[in-house]
C-alpha atoms as a PDB file:
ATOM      1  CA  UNK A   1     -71.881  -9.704   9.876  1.00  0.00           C
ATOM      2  CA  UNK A   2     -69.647 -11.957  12.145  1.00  0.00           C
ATOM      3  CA  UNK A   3     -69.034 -14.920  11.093  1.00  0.00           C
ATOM      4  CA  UNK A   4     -70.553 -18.032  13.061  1.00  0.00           C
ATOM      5  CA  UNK A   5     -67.900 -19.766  14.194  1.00  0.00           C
ATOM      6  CA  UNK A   6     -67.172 -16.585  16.091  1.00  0.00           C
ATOM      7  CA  UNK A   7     -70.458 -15.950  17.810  1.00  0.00           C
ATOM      8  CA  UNK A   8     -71.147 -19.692  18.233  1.00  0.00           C
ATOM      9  CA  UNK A   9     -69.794 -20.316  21.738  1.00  0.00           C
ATOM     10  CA  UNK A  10     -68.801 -24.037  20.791  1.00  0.00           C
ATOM     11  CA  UNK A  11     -67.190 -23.107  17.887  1.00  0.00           C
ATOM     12  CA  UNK A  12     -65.176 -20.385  19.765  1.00  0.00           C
ATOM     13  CA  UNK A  13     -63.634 -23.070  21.896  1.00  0.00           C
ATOM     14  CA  UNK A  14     -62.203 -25.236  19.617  1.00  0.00           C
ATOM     15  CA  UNK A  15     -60.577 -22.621  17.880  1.00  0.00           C
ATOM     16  CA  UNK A  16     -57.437 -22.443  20.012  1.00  0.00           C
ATOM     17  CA  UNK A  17     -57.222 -26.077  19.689  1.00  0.00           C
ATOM     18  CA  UNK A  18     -57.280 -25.872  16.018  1.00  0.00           C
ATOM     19  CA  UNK A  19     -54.911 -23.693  15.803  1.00  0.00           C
ATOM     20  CA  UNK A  20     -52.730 -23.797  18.765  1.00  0.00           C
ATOM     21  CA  UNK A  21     -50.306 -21.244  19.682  1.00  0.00           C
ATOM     22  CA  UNK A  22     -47.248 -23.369  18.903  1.00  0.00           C
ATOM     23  CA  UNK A  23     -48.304 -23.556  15.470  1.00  0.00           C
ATOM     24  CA  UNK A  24     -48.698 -19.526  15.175  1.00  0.00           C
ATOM     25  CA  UNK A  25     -45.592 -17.694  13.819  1.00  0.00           C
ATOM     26  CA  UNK A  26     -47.706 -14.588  14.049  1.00  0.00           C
ATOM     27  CA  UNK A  27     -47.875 -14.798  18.541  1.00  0.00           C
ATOM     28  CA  UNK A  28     -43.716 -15.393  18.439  1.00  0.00           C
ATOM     29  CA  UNK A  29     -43.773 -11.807  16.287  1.00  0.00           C
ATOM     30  CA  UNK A  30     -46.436 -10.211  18.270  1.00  0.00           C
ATOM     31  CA  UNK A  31     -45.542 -11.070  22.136  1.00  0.00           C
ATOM     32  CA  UNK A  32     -42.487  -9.369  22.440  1.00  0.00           C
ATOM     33  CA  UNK A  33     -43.993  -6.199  20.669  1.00  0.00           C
ATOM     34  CA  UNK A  34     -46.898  -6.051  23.465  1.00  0.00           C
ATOM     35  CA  UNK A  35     -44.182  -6.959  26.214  1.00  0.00           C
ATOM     36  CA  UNK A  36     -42.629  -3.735  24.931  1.00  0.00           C
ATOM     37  CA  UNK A  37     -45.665  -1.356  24.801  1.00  0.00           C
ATOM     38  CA  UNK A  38     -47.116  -0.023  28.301  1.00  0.00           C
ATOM     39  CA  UNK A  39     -50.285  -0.269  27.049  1.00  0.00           C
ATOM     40  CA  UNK A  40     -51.770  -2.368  24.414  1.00  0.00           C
ATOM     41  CA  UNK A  41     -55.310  -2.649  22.649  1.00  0.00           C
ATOM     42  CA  UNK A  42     -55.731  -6.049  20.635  1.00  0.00           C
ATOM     43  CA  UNK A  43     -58.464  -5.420  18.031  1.00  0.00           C
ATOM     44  CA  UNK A  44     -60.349  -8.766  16.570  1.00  0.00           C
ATOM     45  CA  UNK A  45     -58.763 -10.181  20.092  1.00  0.00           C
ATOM     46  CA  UNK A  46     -60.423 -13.451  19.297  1.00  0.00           C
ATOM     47  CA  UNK A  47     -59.940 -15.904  22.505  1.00  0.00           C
ATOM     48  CA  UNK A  48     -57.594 -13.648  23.943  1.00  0.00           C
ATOM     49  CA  UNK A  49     -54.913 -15.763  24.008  1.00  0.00           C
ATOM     50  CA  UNK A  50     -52.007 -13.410  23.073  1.00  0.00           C
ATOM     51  CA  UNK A  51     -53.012 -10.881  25.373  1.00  0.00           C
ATOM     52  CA  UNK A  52     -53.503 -14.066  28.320  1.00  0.00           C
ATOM     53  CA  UNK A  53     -49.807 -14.759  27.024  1.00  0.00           C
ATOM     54  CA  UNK A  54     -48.591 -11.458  27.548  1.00  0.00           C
ATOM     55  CA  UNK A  55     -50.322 -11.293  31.324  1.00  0.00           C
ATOM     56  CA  UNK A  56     -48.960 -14.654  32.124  1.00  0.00           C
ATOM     57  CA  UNK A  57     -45.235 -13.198  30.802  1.00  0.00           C
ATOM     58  CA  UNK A  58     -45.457  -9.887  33.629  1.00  0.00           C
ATOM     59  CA  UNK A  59     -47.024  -7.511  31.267  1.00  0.00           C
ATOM     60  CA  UNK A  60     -48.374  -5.137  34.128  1.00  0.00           C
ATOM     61  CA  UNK A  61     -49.811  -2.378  31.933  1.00  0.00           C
ATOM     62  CA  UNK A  62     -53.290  -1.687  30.465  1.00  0.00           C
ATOM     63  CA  UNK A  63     -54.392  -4.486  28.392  1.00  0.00           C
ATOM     64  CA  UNK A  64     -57.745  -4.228  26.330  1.00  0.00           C
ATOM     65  CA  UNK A  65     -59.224  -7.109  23.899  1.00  0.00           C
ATOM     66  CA  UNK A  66     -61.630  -6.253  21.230  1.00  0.00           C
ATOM     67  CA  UNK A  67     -64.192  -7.994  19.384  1.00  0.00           C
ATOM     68  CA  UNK A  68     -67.560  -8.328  17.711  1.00  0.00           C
ATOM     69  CA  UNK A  69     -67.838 -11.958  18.568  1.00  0.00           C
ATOM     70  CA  UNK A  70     -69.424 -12.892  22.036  1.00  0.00           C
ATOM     71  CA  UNK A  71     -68.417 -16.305  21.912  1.00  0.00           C
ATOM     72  CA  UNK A  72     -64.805 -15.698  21.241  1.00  0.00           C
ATOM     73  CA  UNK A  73     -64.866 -13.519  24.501  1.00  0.00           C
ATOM     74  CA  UNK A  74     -66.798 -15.505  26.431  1.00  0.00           C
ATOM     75  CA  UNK A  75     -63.471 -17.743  26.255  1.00  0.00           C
ATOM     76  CA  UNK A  76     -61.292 -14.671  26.746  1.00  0.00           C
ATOM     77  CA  UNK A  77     -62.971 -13.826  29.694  1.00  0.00           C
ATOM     78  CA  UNK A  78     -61.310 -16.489  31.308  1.00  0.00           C
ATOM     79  CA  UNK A  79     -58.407 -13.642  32.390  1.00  0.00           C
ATOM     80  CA  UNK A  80     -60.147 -10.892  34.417  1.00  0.00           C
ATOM     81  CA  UNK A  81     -56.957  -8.624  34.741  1.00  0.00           C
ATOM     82  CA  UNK A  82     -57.759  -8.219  31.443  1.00  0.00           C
ATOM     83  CA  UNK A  83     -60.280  -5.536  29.784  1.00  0.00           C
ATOM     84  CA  UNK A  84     -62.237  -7.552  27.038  1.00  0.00           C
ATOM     85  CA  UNK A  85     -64.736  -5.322  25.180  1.00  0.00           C
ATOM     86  CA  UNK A  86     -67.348  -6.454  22.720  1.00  0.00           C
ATOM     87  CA  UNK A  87     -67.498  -4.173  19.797  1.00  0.00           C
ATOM     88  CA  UNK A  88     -65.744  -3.106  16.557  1.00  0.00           C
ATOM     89  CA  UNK A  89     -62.340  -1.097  15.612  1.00  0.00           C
ATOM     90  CA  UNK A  90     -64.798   2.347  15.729  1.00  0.00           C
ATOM     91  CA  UNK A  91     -65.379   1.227  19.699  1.00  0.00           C
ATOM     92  CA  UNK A  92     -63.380   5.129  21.757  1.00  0.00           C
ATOM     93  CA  UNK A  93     -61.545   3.329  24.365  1.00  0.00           C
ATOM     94  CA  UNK A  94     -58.851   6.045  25.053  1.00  0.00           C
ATOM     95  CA  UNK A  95     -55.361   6.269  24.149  1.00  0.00           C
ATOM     96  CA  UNK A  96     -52.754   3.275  23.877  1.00  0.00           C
ATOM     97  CA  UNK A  97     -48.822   2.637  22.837  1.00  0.00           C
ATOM     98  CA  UNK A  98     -49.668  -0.306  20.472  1.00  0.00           C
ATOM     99  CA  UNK A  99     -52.271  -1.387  18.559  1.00  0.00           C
ATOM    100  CA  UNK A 100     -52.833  -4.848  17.062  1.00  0.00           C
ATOM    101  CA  UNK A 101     -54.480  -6.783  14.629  1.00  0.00           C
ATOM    102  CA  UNK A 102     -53.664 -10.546  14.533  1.00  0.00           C
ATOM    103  CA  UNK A 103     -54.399 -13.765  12.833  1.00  0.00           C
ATOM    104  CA  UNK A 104     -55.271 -11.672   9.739  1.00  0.00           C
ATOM    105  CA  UNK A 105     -58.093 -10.252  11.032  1.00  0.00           C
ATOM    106  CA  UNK A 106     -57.163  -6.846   9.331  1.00  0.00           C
ATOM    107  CA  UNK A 107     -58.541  -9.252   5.599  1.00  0.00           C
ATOM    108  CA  UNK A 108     -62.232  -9.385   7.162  1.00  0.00           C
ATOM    109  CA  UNK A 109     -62.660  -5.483   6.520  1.00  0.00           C
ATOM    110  CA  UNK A 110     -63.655  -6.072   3.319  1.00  0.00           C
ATOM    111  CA  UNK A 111     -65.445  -3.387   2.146  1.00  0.00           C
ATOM    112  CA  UNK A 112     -63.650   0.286   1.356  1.00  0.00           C
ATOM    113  CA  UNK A 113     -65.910   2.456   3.699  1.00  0.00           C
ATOM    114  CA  UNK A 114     -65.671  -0.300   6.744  1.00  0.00           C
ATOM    115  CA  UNK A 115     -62.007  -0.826   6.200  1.00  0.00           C
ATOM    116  CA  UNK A 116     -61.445   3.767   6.031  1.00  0.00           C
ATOM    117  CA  UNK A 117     -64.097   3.829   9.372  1.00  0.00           C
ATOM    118  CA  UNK A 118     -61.675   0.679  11.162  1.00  0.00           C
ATOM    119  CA  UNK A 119     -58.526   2.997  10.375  1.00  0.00           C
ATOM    120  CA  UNK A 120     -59.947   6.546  11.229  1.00  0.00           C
ATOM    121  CA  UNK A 121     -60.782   5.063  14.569  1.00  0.00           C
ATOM    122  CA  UNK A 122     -57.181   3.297  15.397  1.00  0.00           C
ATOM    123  CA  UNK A 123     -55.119   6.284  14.358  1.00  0.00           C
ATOM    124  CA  UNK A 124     -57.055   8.526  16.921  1.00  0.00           C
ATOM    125  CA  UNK A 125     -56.648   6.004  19.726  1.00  0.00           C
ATOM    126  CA  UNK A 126     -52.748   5.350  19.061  1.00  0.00           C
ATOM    127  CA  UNK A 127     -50.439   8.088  21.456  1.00  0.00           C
ATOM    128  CA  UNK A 128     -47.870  10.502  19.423  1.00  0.00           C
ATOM    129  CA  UNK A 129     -45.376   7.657  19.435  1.00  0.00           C
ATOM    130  CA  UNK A 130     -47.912   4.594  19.319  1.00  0.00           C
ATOM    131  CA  UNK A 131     -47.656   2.076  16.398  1.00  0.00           C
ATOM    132  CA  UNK A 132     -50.319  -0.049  14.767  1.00  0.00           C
ATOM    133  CA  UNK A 133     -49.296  -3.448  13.711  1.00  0.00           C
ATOM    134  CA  UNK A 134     -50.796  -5.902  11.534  1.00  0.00           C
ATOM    135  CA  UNK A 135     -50.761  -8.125   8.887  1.00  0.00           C
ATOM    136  CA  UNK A 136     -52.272  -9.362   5.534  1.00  0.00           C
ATOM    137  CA  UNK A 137     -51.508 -11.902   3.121  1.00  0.00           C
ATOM    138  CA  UNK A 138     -49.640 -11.300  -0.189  1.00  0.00           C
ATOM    139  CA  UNK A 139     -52.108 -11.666  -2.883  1.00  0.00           C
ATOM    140  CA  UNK A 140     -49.459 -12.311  -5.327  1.00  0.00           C
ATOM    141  CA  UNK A 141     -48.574 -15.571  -3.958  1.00  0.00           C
ATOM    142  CA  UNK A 142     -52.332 -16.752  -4.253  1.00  0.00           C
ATOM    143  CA  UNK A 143     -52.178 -18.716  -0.410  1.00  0.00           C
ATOM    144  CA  UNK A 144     -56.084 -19.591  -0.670  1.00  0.00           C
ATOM    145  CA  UNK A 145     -55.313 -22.414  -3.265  1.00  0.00           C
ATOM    146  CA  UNK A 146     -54.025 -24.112  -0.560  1.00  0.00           C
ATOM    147  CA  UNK A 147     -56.247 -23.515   2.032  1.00  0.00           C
ATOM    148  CA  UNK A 148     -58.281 -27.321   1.370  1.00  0.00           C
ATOM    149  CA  UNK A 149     -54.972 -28.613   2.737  1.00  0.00           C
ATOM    150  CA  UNK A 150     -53.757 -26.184   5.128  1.00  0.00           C
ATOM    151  CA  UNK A 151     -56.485 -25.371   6.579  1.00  0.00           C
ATOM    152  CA  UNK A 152     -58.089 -28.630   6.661  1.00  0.00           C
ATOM    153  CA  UNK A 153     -57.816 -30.883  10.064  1.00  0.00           C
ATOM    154  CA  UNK A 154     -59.178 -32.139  13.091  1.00  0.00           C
ATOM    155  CA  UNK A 155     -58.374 -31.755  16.749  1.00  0.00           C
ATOM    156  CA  UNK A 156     -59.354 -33.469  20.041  1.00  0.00           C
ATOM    157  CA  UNK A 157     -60.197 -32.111  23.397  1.00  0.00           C
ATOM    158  CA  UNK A 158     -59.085 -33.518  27.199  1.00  0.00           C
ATOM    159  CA  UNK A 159     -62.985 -35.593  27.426  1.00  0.00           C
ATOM    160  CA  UNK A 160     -61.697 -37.191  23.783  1.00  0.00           C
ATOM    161  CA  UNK A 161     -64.136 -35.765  21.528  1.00  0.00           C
ATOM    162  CA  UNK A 162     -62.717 -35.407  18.064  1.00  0.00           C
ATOM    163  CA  UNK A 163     -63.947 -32.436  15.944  1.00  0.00           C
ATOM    164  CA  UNK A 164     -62.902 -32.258  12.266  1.00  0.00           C
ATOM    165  CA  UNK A 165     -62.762 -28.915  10.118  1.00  0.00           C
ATOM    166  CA  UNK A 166     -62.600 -29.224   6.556  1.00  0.00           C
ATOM    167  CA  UNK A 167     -61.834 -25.918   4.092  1.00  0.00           C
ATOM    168  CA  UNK A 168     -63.191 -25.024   1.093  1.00  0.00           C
ATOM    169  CA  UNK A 169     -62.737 -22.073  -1.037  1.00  0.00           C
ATOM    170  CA  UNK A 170     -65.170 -20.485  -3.691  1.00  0.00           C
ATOM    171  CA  UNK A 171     -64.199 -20.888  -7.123  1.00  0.00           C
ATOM    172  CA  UNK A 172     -63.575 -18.939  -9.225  1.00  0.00           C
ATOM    173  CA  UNK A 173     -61.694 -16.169  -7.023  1.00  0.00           C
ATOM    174  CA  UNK A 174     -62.911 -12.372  -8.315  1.00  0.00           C
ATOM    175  CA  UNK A 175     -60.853  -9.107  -7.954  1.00  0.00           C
ATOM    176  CA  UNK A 176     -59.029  -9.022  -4.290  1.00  0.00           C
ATOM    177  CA  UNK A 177     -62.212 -10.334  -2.306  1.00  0.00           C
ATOM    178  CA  UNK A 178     -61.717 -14.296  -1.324  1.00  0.00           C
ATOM    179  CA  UNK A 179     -65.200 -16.227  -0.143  1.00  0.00           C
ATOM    180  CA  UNK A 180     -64.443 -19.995   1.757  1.00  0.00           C
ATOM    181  CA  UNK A 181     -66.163 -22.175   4.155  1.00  0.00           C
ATOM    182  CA  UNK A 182     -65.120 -24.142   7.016  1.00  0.00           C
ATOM    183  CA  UNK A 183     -67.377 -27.520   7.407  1.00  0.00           C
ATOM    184  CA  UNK A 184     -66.747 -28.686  11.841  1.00  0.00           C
ATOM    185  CA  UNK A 185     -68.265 -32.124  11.980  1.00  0.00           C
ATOM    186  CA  UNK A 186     -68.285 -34.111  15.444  1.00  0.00           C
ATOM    187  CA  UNK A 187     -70.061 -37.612  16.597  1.00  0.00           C
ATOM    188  CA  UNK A 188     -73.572 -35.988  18.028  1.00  0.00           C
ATOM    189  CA  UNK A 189     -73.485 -32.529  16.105  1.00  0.00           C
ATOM    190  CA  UNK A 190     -74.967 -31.623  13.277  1.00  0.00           C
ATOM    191  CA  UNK A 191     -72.632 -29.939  10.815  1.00  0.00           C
ATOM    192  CA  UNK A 192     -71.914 -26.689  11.573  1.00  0.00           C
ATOM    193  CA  UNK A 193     -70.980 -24.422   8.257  1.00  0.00           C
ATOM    194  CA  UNK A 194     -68.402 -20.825   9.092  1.00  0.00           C
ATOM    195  CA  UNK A 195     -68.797 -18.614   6.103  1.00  0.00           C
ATOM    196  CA  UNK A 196     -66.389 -16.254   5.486  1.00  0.00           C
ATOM    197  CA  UNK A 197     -64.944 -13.149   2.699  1.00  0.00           C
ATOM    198  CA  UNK A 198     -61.293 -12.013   2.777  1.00  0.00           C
ATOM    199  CA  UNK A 199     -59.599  -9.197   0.785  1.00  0.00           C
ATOM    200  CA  UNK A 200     -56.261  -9.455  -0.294  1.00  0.00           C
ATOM    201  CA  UNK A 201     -55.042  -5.806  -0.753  1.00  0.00           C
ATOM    202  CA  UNK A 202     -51.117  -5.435  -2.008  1.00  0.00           C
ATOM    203  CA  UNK A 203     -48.724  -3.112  -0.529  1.00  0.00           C
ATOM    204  CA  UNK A 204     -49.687  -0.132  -2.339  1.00  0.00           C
ATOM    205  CA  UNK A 205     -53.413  -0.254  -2.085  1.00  0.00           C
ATOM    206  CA  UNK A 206     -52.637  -0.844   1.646  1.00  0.00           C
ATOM    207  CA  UNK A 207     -50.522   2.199   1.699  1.00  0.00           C
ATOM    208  CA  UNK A 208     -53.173   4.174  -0.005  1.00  0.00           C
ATOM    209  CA  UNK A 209     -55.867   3.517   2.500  1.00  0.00           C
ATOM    210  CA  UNK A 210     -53.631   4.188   5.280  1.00  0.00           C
ATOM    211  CA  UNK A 211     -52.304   7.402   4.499  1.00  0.00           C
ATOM    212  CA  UNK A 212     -56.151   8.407   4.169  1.00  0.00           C
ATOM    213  CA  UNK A 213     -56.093   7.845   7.587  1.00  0.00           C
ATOM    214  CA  UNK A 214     -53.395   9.845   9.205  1.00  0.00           C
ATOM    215  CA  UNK A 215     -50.730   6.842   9.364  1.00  0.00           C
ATOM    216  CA  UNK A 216     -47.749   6.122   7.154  1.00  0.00           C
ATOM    217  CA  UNK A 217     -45.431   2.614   7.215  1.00  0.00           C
ATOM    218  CA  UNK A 218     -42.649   2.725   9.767  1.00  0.00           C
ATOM    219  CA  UNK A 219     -41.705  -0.955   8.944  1.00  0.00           C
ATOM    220  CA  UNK A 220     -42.960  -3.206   6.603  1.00  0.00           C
ATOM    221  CA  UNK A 221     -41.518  -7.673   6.733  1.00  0.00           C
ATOM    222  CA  UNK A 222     -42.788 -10.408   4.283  1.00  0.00           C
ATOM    223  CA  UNK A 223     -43.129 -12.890   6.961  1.00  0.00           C
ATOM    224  CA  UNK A 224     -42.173 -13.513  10.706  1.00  0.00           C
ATOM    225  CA  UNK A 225     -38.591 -13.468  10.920  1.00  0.00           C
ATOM    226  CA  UNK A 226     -37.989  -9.571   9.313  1.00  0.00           C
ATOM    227  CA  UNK A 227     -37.353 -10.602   6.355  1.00  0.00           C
ATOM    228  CA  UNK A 228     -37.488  -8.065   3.217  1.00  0.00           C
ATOM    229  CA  UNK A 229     -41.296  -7.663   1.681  1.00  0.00           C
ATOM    230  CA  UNK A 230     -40.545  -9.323  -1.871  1.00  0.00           C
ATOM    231  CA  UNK A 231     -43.649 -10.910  -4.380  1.00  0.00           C
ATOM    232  CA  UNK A 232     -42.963 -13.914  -3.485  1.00  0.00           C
ATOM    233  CA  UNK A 233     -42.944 -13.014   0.724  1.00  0.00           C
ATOM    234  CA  UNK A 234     -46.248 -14.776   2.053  1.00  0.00           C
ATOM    235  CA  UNK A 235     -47.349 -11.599   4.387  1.00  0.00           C
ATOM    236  CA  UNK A 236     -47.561  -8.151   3.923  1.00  0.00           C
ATOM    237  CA  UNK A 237     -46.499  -7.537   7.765  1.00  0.00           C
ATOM    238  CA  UNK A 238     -46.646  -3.835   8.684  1.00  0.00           C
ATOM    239  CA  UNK A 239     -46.011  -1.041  11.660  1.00  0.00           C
ATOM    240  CA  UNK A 240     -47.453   2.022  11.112  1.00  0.00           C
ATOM    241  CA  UNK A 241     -47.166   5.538  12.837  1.00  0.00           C
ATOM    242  CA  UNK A 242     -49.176   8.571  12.742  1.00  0.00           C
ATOM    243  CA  UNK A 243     -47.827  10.894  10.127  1.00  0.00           C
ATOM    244  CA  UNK A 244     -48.818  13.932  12.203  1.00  0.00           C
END
């Protein structure tokens, strides 16, 4: 199921504001990987706004966005030199040099035969010398009992209107699957409630699931800047090639 604040076309547009692109690490890591690649599918695309980045930088290749969400592409759709397809990672949209999967979007495939289909499907669409990239948190360093702060806050559009989103996670946490909520008030809404289940998979388990699927780790960081994957690294950052 896809979670409301994703098919919930006034949700969708605050969601850049919440979490603006000067406050993402991840699109400083990304950007300069799809400036690179001649052709670039961007799966869980959200709002689009690394692949509008990359178009507003001189990418001139093939660009594709896709998602499950129709209101997070009705804001994506903003770009038209941009292909934005509504679907899943199983969607057969040819061939392409990179594939992506941002804002840890790879954690929402939460279940072993959804997460095996999602990985089938992006290994047959990367080229002989295409690369998948993504990235998932390190469970080991337990980020979600944070998440009431950190993910906790309020922004305010150009009309003034102030929305605030407040975070909370299930308790207790079971196994590698993580359950929170995300509470948007606003003066004349009713509360809206985003419910959402994350899975935390370490670097082996990752590794496992991938080499099921054709693909073996090229590169692996523990967070933005390249630095080594350690327990204590917050992301499990990873490039993978077909091992064909």
């Amino acid at each position: 199921m896809v979670d409301k604040l994703f098919t919930d076309v006034r949700l969708a547009a605050w969601y850049d504001r919440l979490h603006p692109w000067d406050a993402r690490s991840d699109f400083e890591f990304y950007l300069p990987l799809v400036l690179a690649a001649e052709s670039v599918l961007d799966v869980g695309c959200g709002t689009g706004a690394l692949l509008h980045r990359a178009r507003e930088s001189g990418h001139v290749g093939r660009l594709c966005g896709l998602d499950p969400a129709p209101g997070m592409l009705e804001m994506a759709r903003a770009r038209a030199d941009i292909e934005w397809v509504l679907g899943d990672a199983s969607a057969a949209l040819g061939q392409f040099d990179l594939v992506v999967m941002t804002g840890h979007a790879f954690q929402v495939l939460v279940e072993d035969d959804e997460l095996r289909a999602a990985l089938a499907a992006i290994a047959a669409t990367l080229t002989a010398t295409g690369r998948f990239v993504f990235e998932t948190r390190n469970p080991l360093v337990r980020e979600w009992e944070t998440w009431d702060r950190r993910y906790s806050g309020e922004a305010t559009d150009e009309t003034g209107a102030v929305v605030r989103s407040v975070c909370e996670v299930a308790q207790p946490v079971h196994g590698d699957l993580v359950s929170f909520t995300h509470t948007f008030t606003s003066a004349g809404w009713e509360p809206e409630v985003s419910r959402s289940t994350l899975r935390f998979l370490g670097p082996e388990a990752l590794s496992g699931f991938l080499s099921e699927a054709g693909l073996v780790v090229a590169e692996q960081f523990g967070n933005w800047d390249r630095t080594p994957l350690t327990d204590t690294s917050p992301e499990i950052i990873t490039s993978a090639r077909r091992s064909g």
